[in-house]
Protein backbone atom coordinates (compact mmCIF):
# COMPACT_ATOMS: atom_id res chain seq x y z
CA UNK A 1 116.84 147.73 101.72
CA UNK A 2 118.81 149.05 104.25
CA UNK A 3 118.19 152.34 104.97
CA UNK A 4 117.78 153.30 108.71
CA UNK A 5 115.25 155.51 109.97
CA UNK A 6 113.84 157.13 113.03
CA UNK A 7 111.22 159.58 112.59
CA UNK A 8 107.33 159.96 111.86
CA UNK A 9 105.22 158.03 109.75
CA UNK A 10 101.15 158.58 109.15
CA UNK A 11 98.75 155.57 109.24
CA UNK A 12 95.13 155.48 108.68
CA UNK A 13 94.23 153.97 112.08
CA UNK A 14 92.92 154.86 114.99
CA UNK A 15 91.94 158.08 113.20
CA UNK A 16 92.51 159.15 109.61
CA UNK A 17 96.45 160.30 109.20
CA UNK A 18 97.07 158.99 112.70
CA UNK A 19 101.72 160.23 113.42
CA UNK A 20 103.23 157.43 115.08
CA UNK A 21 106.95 157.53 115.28
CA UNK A 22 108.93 154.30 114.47
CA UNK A 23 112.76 152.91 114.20
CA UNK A 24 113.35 151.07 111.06
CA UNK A 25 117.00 149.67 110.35
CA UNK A 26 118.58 146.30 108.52
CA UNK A 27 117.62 144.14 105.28
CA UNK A 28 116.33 140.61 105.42
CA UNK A 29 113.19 139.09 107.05
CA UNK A 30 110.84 142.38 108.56
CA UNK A 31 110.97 141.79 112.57
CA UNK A 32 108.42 144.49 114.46
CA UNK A 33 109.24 144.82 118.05
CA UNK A 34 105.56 145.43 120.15
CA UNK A 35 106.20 147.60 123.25
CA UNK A 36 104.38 147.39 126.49
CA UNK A 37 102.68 149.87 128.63
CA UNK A 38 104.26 153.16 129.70
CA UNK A 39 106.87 151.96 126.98
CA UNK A 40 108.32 153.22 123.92
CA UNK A 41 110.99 151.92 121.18
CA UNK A 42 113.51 152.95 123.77
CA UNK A 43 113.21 149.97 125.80
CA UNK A 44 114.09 147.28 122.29
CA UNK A 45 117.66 149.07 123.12
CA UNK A 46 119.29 145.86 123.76
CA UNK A 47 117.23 143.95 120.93
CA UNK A 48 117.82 146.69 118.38
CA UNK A 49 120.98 146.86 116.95
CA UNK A 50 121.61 142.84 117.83
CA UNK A 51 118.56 141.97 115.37
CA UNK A 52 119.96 144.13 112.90
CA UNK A 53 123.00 142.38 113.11
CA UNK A 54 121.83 138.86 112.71
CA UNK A 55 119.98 139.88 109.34
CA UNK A 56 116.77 141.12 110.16
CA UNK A 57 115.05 144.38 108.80
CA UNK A 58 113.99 145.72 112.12
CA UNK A 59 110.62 148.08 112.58
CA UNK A 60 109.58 149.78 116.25
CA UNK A 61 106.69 151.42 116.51
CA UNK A 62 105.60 153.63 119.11
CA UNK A 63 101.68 152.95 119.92
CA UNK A 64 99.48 156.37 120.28
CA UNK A 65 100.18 157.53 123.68
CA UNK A 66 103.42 156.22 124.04
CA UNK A 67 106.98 157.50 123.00
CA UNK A 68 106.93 159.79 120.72
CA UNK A 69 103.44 159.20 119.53
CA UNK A 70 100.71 161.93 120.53
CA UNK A 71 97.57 160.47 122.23
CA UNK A 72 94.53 160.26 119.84
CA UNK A 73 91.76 158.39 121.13
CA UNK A 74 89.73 158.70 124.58
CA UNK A 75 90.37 155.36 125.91
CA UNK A 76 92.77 152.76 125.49
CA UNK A 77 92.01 149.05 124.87
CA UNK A 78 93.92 146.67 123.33
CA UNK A 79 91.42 145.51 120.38
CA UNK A 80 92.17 149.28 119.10
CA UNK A 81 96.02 149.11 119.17
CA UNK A 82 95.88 145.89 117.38
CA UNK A 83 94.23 147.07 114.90
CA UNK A 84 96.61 150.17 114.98
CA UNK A 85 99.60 147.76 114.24
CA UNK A 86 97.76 145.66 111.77
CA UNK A 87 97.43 148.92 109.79
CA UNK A 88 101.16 149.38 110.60
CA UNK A 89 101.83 145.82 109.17
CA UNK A 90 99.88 146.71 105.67
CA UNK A 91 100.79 150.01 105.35
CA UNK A 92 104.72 150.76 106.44
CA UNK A 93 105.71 147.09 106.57
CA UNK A 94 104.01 145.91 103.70
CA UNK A 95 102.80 142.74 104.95
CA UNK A 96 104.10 139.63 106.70
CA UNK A 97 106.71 139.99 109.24
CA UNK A 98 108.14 138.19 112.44
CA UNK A 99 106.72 139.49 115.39
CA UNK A 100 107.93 140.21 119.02
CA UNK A 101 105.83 141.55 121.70
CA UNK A 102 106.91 142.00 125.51
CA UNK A 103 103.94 142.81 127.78
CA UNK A 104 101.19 144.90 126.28
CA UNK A 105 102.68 143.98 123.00
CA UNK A 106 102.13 140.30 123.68
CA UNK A 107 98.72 140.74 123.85
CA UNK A 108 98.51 142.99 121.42
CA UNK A 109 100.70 140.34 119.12
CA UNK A 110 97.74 137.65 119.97
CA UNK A 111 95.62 139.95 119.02
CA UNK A 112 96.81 140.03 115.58
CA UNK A 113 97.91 136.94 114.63
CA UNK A 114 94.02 135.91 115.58
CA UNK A 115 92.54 138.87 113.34
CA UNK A 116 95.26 138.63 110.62
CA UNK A 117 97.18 135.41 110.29
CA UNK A 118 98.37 136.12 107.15
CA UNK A 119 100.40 138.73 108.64
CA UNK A 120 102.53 137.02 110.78
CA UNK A 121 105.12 134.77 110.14
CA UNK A 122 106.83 133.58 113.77
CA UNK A 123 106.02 135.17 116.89
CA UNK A 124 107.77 135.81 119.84
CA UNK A 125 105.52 136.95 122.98
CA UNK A 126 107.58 137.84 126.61
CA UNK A 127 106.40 138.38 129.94
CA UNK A 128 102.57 138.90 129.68
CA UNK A 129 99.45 136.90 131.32
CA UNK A 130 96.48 136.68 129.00
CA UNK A 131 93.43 136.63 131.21
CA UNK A 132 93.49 137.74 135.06
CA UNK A 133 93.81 134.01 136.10
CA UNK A 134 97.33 134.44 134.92
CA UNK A 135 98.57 137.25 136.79
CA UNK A 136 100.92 137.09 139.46
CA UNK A 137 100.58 138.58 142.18
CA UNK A 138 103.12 140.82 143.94
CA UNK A 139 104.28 142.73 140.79
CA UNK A 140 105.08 145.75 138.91
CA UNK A 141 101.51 146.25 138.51
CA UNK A 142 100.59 146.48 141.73
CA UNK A 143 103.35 149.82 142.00
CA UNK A 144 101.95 150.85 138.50
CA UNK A 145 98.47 151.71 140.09
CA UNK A 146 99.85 154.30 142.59
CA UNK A 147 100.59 157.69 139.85
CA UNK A 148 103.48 159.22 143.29
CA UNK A 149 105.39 155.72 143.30
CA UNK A 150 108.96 156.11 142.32
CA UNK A 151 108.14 153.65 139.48
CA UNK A 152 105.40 155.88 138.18
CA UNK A 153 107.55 159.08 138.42
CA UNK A 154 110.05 157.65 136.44
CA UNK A 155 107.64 156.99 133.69
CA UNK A 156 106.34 159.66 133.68
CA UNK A 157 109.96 161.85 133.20
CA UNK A 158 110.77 159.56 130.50
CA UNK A 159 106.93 160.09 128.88
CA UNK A 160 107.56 163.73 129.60
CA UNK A 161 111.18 163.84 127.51
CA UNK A 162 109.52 162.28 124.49
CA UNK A 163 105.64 163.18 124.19
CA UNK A 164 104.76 166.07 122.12
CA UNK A 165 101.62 166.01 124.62
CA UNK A 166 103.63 167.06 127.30
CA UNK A 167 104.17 165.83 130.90
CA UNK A 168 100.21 167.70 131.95
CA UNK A 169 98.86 164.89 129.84
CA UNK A 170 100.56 161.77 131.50
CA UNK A 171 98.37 161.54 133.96
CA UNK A 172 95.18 160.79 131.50
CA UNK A 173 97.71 158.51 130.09
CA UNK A 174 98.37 157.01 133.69
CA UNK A 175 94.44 156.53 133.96
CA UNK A 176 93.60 155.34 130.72
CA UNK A 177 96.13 152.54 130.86
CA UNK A 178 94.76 151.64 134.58
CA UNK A 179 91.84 151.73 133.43
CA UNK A 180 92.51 149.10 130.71
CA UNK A 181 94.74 147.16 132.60
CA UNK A 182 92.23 146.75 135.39
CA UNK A 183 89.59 144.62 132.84
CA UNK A 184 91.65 143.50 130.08
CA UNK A 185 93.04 141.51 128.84
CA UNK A 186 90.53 138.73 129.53
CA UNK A 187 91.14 136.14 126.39
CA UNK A 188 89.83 132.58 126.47
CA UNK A 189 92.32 130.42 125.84
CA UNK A 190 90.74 127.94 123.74
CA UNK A 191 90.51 130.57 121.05
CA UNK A 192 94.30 130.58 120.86
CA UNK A 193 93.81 126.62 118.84
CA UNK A 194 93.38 129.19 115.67
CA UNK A 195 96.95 130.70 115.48
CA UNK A 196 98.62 128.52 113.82
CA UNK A 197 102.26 130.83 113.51
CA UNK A 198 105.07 129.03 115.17
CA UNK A 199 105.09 130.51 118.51
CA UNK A 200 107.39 131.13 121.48
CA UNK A 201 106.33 132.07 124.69
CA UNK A 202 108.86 133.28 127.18
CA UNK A 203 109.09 134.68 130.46
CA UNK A 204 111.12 135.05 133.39
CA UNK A 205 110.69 132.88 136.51
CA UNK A 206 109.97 136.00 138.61
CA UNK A 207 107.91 137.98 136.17
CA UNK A 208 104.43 139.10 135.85
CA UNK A 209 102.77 136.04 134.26
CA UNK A 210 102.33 132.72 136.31
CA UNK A 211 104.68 130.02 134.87
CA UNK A 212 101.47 127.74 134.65
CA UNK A 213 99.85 129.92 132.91
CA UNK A 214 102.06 130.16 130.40
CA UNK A 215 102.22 126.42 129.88
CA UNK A 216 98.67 126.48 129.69
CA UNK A 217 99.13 129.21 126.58
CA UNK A 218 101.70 126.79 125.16
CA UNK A 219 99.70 123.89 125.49
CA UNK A 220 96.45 125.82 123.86
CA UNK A 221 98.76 126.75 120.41
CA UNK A 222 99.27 124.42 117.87
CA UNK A 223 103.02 125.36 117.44
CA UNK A 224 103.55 126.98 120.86
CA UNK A 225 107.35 126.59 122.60
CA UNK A 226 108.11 128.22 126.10
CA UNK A 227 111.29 129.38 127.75
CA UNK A 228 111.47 129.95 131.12
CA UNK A 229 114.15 132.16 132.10
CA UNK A 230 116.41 133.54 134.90
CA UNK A 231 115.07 136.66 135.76
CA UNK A 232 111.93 139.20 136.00
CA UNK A 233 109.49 141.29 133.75
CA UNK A 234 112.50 142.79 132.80
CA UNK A 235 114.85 140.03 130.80
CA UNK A 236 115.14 141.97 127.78
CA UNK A 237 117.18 144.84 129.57
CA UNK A 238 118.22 142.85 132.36
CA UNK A 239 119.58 139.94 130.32
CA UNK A 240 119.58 140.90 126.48
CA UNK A 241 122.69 138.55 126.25
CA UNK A 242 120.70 135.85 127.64
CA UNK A 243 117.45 136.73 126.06
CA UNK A 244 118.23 137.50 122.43
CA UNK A 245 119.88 134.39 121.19
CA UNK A 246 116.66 132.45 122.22
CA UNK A 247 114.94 134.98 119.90
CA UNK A 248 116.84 135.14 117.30
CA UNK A 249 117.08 131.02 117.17
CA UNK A 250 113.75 130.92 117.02
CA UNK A 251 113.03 133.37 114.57
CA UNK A 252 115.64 131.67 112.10
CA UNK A 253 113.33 128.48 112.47
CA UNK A 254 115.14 126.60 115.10
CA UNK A 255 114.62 122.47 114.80
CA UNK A 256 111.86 120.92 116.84
């Protein structure tokens, strides 16, 4: 198959007939790309075309609320959009698939591959703490709580050029994602001993996640790698050149 597509698809989750919009291009192995907060597709722009090209069938979905996507439920949390992109995984991919998450979508990766191993093949997971002793301090987040910084503002024009909810609803967006992001994600790590998919956990050396932490991640999974790179929350646009050979070795099944 190699048909490419951008457009809207319905899924049965959160609600019933639920219009997310995905990217879908390439033939081979099924790689979906999990976005993070105040993200969409758009920002997979240097992973894209790349993954296409190294023989992968490529899927980016856009999360209710985000991108394209209209908002459909009254709070966020990341149990719900995992269970969103499960239902993505049975019923657009068609089951088992590489997986990829930067920052929300890291969690929200976890998050599946503990719910539905069977659904995941490899994983790749970039940037993102999984409990608040992981955090570091100092970082985007702490601009991402203030709705008139220029980070914020920037979000919001590029929610506003997509949403079909319209720049008046970013800011329940902006407070529902706060909102989350001030209590969650608060995982224990021993519970990561039960994902068993060959795993690599990457991150810059300046980024959001303490490097220790992510050792401890690594040293919690069963078939856990980490790569430490030059570079901040941002690698994948910063440094795609850098960033997606890593990937794609590992998704091929690089040797031990």
């Amino acid at each position: 198959m190699t048909t490419d597509f951008s457009g809207y698809v319905a899924i049965s989750h959160p609600v019933p007939g639920t219009k997310i919009w995905h990217q879908v291009a390439g033939a081979g192995t099924p790689v979906v790309l999990l976005h993070g907060a105040f993200s969409s597709a758009a920002d997979w722009g240097g992973q894209f075309q790349p993954f296409v090209d190294a023989g992968f069938r490529v899927y980016v979905p856009e999360r209710h609320g985000h991108g394209h996507s209209a908002d459909v439920t009254e709070e966020f949390h990341y149990e719900t959009m995992a269970d969103e992109t499960i239902v993505y995984l049975d019923e657009v991919v068609g089951g088992r698939a590489h997986i990829v998450g930067w920052s929300d979508g890291a969690v929200i990766a976890f998050l599946v591959a503990l719910k539905r191993p069977d659904l995941v093949d490899r994983m790749v997971v970039l940037g993102q703490y999984l409990n608040s002793s992981g955090r570091a301090p100092g970082g985007i987040l702490d601009d991402i709580g203030d709705i008139d910084s220029d980070i914020v503002q920037f979000l919001r024009a590029d929610y506003a050029s997509a949403s079909p909810d319209g720049d008046d609803h970013f800011p329940v967006v902006f407070e529902k994602t706060n909102a989350m992001v001030a209590s969650e994600p608060e995982m224990d790590l021993t519970d990561l001993t039960a994902v068993t998919a060959p795993t690599l956990v990457m991150q810059g050396d300046h980024d959001e996640v303490l490097v220790e932490h992510s050792l401890a991640i690594v040293d919690h999974l069963p078939n856990g790698r980490l790569a430490v790179l030059p570079g901040t929350h941002l690698i994948p646009i910063e440094t795609p050149a850098v960033v997606n050979p890593v990937i794609i070795n590992f998704l091929e099944g690089d040797p031990a």
